[in-house]
C-alpha atoms as a PDB file:
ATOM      1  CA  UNK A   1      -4.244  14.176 -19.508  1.00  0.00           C
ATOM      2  CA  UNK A   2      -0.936  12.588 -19.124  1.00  0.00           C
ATOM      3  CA  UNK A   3      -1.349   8.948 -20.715  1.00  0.00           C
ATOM      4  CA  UNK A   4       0.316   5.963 -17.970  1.00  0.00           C
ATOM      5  CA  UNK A   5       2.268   5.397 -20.976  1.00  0.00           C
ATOM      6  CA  UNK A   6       4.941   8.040 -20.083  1.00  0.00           C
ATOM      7  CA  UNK A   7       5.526   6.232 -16.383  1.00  0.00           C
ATOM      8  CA  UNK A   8       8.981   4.140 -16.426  1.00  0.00           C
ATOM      9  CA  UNK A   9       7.764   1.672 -18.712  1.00  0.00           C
ATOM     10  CA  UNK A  10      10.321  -0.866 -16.810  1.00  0.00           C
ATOM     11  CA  UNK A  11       8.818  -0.273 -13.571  1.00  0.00           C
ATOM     12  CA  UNK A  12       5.232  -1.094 -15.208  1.00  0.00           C
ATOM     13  CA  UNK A  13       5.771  -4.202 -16.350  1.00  0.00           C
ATOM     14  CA  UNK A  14       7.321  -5.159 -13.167  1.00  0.00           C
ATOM     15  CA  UNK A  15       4.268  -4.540 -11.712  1.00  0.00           C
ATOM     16  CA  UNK A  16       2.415  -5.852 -13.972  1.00  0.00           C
ATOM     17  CA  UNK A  17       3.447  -9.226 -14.451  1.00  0.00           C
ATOM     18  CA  UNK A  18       6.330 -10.110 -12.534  1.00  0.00           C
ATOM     19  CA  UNK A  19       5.960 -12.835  -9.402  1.00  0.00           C
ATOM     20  CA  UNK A  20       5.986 -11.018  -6.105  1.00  0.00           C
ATOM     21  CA  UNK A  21       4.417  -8.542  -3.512  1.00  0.00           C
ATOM     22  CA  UNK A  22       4.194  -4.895  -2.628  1.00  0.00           C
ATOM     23  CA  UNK A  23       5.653  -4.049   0.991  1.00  0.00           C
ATOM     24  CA  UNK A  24       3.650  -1.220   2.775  1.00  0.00           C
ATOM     25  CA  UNK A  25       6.037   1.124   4.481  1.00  0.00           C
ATOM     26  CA  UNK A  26       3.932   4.221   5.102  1.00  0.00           C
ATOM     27  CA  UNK A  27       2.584   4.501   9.066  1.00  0.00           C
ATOM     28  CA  UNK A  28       2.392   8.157   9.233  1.00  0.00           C
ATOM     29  CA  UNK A  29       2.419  10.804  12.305  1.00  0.00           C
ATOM     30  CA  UNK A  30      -0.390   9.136  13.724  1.00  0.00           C
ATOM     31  CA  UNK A  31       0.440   5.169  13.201  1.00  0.00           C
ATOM     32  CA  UNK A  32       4.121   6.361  13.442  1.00  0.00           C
ATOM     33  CA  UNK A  33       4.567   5.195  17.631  1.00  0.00           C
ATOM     34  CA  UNK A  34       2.505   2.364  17.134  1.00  0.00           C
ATOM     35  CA  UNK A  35       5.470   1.007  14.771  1.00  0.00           C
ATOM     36  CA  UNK A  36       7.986   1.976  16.652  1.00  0.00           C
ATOM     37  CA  UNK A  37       6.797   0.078  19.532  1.00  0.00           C
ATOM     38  CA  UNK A  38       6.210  -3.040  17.845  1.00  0.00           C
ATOM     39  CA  UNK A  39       9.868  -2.686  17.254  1.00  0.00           C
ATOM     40  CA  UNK A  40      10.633  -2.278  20.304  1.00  0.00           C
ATOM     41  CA  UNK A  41      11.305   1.632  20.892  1.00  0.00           C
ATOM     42  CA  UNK A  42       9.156   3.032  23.524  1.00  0.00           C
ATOM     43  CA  UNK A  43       7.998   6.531  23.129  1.00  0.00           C
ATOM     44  CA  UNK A  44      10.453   7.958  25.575  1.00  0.00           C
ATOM     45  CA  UNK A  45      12.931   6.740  23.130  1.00  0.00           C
ATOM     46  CA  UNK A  46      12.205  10.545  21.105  1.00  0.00           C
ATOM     47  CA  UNK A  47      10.959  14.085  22.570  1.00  0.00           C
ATOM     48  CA  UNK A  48      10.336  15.364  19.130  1.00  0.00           C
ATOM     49  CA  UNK A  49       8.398  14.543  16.189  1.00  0.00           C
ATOM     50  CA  UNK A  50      11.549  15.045  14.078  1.00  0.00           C
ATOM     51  CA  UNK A  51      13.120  12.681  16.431  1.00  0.00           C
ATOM     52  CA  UNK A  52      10.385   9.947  16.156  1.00  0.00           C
ATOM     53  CA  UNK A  53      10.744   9.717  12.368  1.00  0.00           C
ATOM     54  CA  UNK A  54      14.355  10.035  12.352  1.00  0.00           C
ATOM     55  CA  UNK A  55      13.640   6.489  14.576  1.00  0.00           C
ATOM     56  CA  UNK A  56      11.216   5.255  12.153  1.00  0.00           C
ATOM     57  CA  UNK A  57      13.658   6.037   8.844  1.00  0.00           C
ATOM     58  CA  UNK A  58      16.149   3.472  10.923  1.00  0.00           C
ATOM     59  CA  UNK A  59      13.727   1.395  10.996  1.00  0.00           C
ATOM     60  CA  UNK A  60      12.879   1.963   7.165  1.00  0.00           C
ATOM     61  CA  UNK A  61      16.033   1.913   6.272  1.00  0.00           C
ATOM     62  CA  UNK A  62      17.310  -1.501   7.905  1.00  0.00           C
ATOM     63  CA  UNK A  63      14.729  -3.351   6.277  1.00  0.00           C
ATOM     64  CA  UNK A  64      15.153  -1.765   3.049  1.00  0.00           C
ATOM     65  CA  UNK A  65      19.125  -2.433   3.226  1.00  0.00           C
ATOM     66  CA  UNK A  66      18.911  -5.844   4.642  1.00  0.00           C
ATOM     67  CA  UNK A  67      19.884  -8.811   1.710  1.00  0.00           C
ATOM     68  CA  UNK A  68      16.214 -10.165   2.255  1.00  0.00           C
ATOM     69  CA  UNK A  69      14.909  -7.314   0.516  1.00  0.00           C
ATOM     70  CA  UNK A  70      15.263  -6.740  -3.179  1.00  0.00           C
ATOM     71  CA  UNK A  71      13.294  -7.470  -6.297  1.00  0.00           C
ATOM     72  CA  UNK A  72      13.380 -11.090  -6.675  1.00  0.00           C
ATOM     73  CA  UNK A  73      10.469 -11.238  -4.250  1.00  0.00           C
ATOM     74  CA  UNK A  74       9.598  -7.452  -3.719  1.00  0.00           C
ATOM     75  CA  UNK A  75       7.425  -5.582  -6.324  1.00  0.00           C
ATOM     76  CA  UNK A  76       7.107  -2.303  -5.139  1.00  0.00           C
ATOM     77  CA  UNK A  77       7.075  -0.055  -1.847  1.00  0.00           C
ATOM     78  CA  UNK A  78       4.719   2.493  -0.423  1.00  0.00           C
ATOM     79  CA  UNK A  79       6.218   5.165   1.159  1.00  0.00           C
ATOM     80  CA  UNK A  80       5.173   7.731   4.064  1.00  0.00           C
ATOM     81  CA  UNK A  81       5.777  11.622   2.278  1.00  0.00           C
ATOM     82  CA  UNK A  82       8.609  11.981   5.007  1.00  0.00           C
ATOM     83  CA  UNK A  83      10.645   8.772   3.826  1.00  0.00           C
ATOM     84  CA  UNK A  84      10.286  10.054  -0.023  1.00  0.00           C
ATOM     85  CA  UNK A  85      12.225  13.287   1.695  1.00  0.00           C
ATOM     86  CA  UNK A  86      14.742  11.224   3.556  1.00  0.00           C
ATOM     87  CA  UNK A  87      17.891   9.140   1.930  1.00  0.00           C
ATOM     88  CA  UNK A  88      19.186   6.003   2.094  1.00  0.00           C
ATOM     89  CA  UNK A  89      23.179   5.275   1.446  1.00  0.00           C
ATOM     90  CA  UNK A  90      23.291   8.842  -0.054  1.00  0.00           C
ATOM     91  CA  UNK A  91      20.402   7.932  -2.755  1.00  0.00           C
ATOM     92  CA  UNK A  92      16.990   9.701  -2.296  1.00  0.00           C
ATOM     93  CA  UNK A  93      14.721   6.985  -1.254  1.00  0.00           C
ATOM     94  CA  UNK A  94      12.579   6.323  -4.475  1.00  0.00           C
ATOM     95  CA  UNK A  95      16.220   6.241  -6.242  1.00  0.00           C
ATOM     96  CA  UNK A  96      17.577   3.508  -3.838  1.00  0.00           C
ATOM     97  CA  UNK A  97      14.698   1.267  -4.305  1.00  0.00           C
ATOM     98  CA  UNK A  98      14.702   1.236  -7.820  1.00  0.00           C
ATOM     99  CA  UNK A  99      18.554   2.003  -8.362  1.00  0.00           C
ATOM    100  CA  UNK A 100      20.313  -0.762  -6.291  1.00  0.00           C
ATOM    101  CA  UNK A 101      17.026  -3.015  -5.133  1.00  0.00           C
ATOM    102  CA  UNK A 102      14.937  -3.288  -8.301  1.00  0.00           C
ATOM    103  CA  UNK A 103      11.610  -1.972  -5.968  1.00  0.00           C
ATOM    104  CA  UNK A 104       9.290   0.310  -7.389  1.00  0.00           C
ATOM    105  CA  UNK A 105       8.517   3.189  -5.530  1.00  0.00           C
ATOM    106  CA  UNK A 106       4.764   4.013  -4.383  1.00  0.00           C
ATOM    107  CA  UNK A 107       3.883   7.240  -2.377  1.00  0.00           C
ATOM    108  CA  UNK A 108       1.070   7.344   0.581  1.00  0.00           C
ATOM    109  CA  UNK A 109      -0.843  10.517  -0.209  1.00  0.00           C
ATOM    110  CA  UNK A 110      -3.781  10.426   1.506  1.00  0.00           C
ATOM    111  CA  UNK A 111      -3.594  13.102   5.124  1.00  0.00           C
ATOM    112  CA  UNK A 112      -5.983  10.399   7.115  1.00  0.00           C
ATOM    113  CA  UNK A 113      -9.542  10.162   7.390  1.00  0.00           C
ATOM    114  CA  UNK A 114     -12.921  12.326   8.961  1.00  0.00           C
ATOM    115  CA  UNK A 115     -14.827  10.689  11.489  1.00  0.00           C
ATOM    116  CA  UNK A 116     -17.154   7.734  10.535  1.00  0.00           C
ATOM    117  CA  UNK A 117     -20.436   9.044   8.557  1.00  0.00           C
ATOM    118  CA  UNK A 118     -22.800   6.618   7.070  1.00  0.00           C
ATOM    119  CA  UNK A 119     -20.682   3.714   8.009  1.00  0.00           C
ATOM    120  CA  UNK A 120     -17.699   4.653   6.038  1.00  0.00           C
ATOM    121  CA  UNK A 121     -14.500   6.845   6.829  1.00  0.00           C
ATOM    122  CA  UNK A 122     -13.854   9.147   3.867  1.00  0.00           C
ATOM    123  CA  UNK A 123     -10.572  11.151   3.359  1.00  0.00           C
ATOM    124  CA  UNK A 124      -9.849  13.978   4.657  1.00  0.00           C
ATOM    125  CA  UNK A 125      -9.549  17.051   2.003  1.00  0.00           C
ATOM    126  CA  UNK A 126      -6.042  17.271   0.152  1.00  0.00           C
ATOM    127  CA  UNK A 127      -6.100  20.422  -0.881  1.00  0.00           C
ATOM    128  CA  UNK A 128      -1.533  20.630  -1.703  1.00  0.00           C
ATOM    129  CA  UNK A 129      -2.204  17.025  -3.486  1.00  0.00           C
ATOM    130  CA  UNK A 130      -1.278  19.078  -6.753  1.00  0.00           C
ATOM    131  CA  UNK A 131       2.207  19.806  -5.114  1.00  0.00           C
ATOM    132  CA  UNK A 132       2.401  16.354  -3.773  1.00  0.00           C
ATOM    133  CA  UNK A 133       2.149  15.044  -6.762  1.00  0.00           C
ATOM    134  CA  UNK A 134       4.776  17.313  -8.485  1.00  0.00           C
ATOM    135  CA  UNK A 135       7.142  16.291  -5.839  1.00  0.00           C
ATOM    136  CA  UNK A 136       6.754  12.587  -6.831  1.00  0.00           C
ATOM    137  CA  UNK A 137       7.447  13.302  -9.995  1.00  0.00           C
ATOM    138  CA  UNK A 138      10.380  14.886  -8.828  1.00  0.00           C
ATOM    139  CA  UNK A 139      11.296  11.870  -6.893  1.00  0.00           C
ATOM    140  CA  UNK A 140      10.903   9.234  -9.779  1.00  0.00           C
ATOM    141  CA  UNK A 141       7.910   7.780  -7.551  1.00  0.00           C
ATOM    142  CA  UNK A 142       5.688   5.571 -10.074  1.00  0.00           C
ATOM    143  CA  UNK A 143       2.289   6.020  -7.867  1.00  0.00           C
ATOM    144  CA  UNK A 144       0.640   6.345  -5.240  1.00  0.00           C
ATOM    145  CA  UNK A 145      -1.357   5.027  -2.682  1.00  0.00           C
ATOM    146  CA  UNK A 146      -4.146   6.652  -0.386  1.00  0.00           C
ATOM    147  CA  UNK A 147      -6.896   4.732   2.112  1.00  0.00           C
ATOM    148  CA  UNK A 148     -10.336   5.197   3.045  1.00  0.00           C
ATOM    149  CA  UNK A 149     -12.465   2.790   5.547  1.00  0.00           C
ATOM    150  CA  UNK A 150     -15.823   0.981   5.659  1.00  0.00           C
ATOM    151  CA  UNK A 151     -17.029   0.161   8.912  1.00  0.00           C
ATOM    152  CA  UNK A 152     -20.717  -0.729   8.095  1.00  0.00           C
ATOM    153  CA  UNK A 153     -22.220  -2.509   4.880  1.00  0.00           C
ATOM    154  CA  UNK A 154     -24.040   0.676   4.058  1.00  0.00           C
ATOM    155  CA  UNK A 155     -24.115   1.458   0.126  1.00  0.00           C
ATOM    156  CA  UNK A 156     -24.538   5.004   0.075  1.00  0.00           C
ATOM    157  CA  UNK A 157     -21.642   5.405   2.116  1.00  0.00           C
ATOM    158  CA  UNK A 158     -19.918   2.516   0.283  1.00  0.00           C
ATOM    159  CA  UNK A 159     -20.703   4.379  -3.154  1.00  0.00           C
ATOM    160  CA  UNK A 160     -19.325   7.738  -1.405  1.00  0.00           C
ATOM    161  CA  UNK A 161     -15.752   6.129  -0.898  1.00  0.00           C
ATOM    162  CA  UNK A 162     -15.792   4.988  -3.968  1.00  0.00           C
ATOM    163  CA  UNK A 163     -16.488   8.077  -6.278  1.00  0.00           C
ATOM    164  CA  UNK A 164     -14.231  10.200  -3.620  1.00  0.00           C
ATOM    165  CA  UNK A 165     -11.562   7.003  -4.555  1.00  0.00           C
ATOM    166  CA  UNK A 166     -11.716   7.371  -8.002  1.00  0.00           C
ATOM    167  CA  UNK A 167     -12.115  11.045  -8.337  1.00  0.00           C
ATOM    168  CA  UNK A 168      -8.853  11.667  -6.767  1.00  0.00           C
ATOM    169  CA  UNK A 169      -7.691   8.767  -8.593  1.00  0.00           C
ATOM    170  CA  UNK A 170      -7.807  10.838 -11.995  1.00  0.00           C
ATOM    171  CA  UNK A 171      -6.588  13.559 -10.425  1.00  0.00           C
ATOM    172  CA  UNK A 172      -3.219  10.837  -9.803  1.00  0.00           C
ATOM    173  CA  UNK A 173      -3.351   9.708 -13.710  1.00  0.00           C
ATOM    174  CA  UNK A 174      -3.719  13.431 -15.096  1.00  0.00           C
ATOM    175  CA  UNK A 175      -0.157  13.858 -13.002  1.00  0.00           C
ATOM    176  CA  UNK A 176       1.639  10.616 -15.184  1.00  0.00           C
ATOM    177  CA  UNK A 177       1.250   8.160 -11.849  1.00  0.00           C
ATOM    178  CA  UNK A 178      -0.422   4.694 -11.252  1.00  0.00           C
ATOM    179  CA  UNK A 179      -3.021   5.541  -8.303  1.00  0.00           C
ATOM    180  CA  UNK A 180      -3.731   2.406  -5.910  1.00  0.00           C
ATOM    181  CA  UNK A 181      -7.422   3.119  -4.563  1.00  0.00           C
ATOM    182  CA  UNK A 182      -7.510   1.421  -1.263  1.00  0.00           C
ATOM    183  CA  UNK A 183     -11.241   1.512   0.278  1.00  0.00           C
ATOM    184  CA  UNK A 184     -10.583  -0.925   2.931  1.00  0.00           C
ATOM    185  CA  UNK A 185     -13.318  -3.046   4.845  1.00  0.00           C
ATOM    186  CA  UNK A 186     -12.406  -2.814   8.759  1.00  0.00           C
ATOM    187  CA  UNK A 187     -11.936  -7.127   9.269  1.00  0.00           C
ATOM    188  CA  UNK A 188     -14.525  -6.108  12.222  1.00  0.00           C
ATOM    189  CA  UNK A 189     -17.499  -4.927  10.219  1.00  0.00           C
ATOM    190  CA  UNK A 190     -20.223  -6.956  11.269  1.00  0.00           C
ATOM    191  CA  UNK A 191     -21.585  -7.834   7.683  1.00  0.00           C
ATOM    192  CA  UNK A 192     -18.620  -7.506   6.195  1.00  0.00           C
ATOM    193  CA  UNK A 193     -19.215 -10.222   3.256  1.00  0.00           C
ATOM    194  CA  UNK A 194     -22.796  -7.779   2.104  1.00  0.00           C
ATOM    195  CA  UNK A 195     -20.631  -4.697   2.794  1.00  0.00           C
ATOM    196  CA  UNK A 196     -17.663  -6.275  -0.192  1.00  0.00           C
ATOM    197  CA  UNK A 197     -20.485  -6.820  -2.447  1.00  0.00           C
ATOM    198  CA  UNK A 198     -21.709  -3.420  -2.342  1.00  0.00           C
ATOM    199  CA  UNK A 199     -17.817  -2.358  -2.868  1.00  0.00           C
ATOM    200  CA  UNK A 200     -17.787  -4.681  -5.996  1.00  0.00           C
ATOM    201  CA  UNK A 201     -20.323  -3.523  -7.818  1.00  0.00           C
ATOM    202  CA  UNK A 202     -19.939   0.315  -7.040  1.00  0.00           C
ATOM    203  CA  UNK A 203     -15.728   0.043  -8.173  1.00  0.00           C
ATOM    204  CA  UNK A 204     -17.362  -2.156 -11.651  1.00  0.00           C
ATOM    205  CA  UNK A 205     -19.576   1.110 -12.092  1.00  0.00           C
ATOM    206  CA  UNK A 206     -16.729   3.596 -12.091  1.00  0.00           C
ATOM    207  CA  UNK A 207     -14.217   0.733 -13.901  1.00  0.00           C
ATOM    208  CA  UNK A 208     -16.570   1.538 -16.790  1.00  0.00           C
ATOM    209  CA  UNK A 209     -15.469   5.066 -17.179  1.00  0.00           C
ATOM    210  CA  UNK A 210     -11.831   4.756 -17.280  1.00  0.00           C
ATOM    211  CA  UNK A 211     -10.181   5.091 -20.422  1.00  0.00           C
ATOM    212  CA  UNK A 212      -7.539   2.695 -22.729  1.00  0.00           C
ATOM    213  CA  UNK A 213      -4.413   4.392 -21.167  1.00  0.00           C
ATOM    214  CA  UNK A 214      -5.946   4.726 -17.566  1.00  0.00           C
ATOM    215  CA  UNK A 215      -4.740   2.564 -15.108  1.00  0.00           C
ATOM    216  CA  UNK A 216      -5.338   2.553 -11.559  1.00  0.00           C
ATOM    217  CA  UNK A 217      -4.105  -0.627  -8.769  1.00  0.00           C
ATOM    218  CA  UNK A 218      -6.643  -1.852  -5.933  1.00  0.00           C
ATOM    219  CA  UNK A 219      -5.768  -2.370  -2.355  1.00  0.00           C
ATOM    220  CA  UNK A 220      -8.797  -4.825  -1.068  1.00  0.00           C
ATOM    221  CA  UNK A 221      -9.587  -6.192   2.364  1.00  0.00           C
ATOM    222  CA  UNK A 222      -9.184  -9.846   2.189  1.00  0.00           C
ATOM    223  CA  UNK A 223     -12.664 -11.252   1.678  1.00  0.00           C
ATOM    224  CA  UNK A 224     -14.827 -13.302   2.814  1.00  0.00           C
ATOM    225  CA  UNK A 225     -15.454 -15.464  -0.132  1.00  0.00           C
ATOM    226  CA  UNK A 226     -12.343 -16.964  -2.018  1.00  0.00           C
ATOM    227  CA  UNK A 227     -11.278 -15.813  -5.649  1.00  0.00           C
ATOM    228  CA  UNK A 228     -13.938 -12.543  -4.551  1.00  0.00           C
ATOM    229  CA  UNK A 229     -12.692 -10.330  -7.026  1.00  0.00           C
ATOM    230  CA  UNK A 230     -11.132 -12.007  -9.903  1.00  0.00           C
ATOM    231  CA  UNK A 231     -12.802  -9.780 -12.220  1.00  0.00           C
ATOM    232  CA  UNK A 232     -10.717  -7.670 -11.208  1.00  0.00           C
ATOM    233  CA  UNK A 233      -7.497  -9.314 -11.038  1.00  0.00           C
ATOM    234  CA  UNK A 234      -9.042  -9.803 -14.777  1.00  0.00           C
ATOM    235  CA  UNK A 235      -9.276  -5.967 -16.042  1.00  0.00           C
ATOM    236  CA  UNK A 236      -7.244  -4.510 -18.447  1.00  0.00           C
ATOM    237  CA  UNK A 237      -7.506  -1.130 -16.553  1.00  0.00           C
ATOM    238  CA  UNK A 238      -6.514  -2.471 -13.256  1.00  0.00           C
ATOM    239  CA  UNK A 239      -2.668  -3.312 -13.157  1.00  0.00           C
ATOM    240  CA  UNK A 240      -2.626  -5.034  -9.884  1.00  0.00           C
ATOM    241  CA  UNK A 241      -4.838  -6.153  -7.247  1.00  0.00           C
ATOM    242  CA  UNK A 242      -3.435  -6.046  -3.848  1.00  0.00           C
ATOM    243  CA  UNK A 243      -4.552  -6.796  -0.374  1.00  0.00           C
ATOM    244  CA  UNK A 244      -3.814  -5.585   2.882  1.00  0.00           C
ATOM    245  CA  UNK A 245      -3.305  -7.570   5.874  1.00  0.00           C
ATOM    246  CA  UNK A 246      -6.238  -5.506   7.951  1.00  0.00           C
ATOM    247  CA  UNK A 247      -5.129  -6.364  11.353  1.00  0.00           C
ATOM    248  CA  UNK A 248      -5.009 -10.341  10.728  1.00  0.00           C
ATOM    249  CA  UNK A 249      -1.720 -12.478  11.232  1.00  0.00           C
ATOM    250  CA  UNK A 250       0.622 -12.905   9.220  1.00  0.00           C
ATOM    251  CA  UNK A 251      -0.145 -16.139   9.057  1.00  0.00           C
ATOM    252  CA  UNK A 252      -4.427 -16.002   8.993  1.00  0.00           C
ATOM    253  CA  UNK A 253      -3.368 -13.054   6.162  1.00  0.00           C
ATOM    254  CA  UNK A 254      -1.022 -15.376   4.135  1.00  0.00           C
ATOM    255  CA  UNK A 255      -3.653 -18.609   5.069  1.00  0.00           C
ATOM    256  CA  UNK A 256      -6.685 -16.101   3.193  1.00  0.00           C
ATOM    257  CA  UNK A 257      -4.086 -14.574   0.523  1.00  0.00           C
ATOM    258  CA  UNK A 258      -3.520 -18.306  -0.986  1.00  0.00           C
ATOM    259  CA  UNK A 259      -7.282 -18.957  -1.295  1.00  0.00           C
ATOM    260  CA  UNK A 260      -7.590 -15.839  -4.019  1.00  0.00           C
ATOM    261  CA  UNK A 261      -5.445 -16.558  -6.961  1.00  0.00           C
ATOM    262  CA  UNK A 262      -4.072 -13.841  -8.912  1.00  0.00           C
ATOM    263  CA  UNK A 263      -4.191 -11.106  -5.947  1.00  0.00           C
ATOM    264  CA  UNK A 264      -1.076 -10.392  -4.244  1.00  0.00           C
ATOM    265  CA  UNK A 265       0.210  -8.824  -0.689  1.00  0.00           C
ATOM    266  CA  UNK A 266       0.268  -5.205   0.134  1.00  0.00           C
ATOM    267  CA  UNK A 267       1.174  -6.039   4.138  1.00  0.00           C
ATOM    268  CA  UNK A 268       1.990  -3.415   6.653  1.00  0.00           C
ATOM    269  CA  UNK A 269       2.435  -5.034  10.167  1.00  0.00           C
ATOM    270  CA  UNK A 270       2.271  -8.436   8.656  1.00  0.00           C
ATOM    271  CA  UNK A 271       5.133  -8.084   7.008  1.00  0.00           C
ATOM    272  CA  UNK A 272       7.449  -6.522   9.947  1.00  0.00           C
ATOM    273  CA  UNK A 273       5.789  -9.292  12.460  1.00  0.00           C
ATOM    274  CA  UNK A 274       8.648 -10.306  14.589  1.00  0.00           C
ATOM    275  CA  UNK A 275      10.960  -7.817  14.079  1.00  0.00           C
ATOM    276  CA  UNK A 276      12.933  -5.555  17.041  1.00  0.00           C
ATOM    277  CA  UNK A 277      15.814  -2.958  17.253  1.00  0.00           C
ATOM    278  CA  UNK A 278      17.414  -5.381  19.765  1.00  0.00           C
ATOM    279  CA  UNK A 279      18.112  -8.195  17.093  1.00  0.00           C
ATOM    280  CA  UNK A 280      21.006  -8.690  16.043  1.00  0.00           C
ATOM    281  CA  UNK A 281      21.457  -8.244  11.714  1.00  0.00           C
ATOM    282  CA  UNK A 282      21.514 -11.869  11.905  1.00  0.00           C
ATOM    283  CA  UNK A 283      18.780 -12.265  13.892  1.00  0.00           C
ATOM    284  CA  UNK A 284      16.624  -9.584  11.942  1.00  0.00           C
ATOM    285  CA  UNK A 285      17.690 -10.098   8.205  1.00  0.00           C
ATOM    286  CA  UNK A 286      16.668 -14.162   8.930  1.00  0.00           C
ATOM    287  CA  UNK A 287      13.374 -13.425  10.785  1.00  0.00           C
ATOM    288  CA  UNK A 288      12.875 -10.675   7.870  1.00  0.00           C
ATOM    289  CA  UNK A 289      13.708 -13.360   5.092  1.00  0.00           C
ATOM    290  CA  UNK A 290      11.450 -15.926   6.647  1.00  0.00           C
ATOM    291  CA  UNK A 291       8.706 -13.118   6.896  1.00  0.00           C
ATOM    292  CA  UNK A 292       9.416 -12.404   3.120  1.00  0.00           C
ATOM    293  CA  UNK A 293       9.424 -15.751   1.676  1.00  0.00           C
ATOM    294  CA  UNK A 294       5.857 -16.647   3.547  1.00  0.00           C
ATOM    295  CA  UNK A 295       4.382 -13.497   2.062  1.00  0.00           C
ATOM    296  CA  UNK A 296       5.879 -14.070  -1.571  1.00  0.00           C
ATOM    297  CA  UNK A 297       4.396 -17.690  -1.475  1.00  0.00           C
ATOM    298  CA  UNK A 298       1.311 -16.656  -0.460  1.00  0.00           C
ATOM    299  CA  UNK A 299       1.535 -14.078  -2.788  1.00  0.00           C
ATOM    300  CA  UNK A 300       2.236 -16.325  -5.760  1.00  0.00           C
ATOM    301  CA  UNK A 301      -0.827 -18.717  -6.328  1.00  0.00           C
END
């Protein structure tokens, strides 16, 4: 097994220790027109799938380029398998990031989930994750990033998610990359404090078994009680502990993100909140500064 010790060792400390956030640029095929058209491109803007994420790599690529994104505030960025693929100025994604922003590069490499069973939405199988994984390497990606969902506060299928979480993540660390493990709690599950207990304790289990030079990164729900999992934000085998915005504002998302020290933004559609093809540059690199600077304050208590 491939200690975490040969990643960029740069890039790990960064993430790490430094002051910021990781932005979450990865809607796939299926959250792909959803993005678009809170951006303002209908779908009879493309005819193809080839044309709709040539669409969403603009879009990609305009925030990535604009001056309110670099690694002052920016830790890291999670990228859909077909933006890894694409370029940016003439740079291979991953290489921009890193080269000319000072972002570390995360890969999405989950293929989307099976239909709810015993509350919880497992992934689907990934049976080319070997090649996947090869190809990040390729790409000077640092991790990786995949998502499950809870829906009901039902162990079993809690404890399912998480061995199916952490099994593919050692998969991730044999392959030399930091794995973030996101088993998200739907904001909408009706017991959702029990159901983030239950997650707790079954991720402590499996904590037990990693190694010294295992590390793995947590993408958590917000939750319902502050400072939730500061054990976490604690362990020497977790690097980072993230949260996603879930469907909340950007502003009920930064308002919960303050009230658990230590845990820092992994936002999606928070962080692009507000922002349209029509602006102008002006128009979108101040509403995307704003958007940053909220998220990075939040981010940093």
């Amino acid at each position: 097994m491939i200690a975490t010790a040969a990643v960029n060792a740069e890039q790990f400390r960064k993430i790490k220790t430094a002051p910021g956030f990781i932005a979450a640029l990865d809607q796939s095929g299926g959250s792909t027109p959803k993005a678009l058209r809170q951006y303002g491109i209908g779908e009879n803007a493309w005819s193809n799938d080839e044309e709709m994420f040539a669409l969403v790599h603009q879009m990609r690529t305009r925030i990535i380029t604009s001056p309110a994104f670099d690694g002052r505030r920016i830790l890291g960025a999670i990228l859909f398998e077909n933006t890894m693929e694409r370029e940016i100025e003439g740079q291979p994604t991953a290489d921009y990031l890193w080269k000319v922003k000072q972002v570390v590069p995360f890969l999405k490499v989950d293929q989307g989930l099976v239909p709810e069973q015993e509350g919880v939405q497992l992934m689907k199988p990934m049976p080319a994750l070997g090649v996947l994984l090869d190809q990040a390497n390729a790409s000077r990606i640092f991790g990786t990033k995949m998502r499950s969902v809870i829906k009901q506060a039902n162990d079993r299928g809690i404890k399912s998610i998480v061995e199916q979480q952490f099994e593919v993540g050692r998969q991730i660390i044999g392959a030399g990359l930091v794995p973030i493990l996101e088993p998200e709690v739907d904001i909408h599950c009706p017991e959702k404090g029990k159901a983030e207990q239950f997650l707790k304790r079954n991720i402590s289990e499996k904590l037990k078994g990693l190694a010294d030079d295992q590390f793995i990164m947590l993408k958590l729900t917000l939750p319902e009680q502050d400072n939730f999992y500061a054990e976490f934000v604690k362990h020497p085998r977790i690097l980072r502990v993230v949260a996603l915005s879930g469907g909340y504002s950007r502003e009920e998302a930064n308002n919960r993100l303050r009230r658990n020290h230590g845990v820092v933004a992994s936002f999606s559609r928070a962080l692009v909140e507000g922002l349209s093809a029509q602006q102008s540059d002006a128009e979108f690199n101040a509403t995307l500064n704003d958007s940053i600077q909220s998220i990075f304050d939040a981010s940093n208590t």
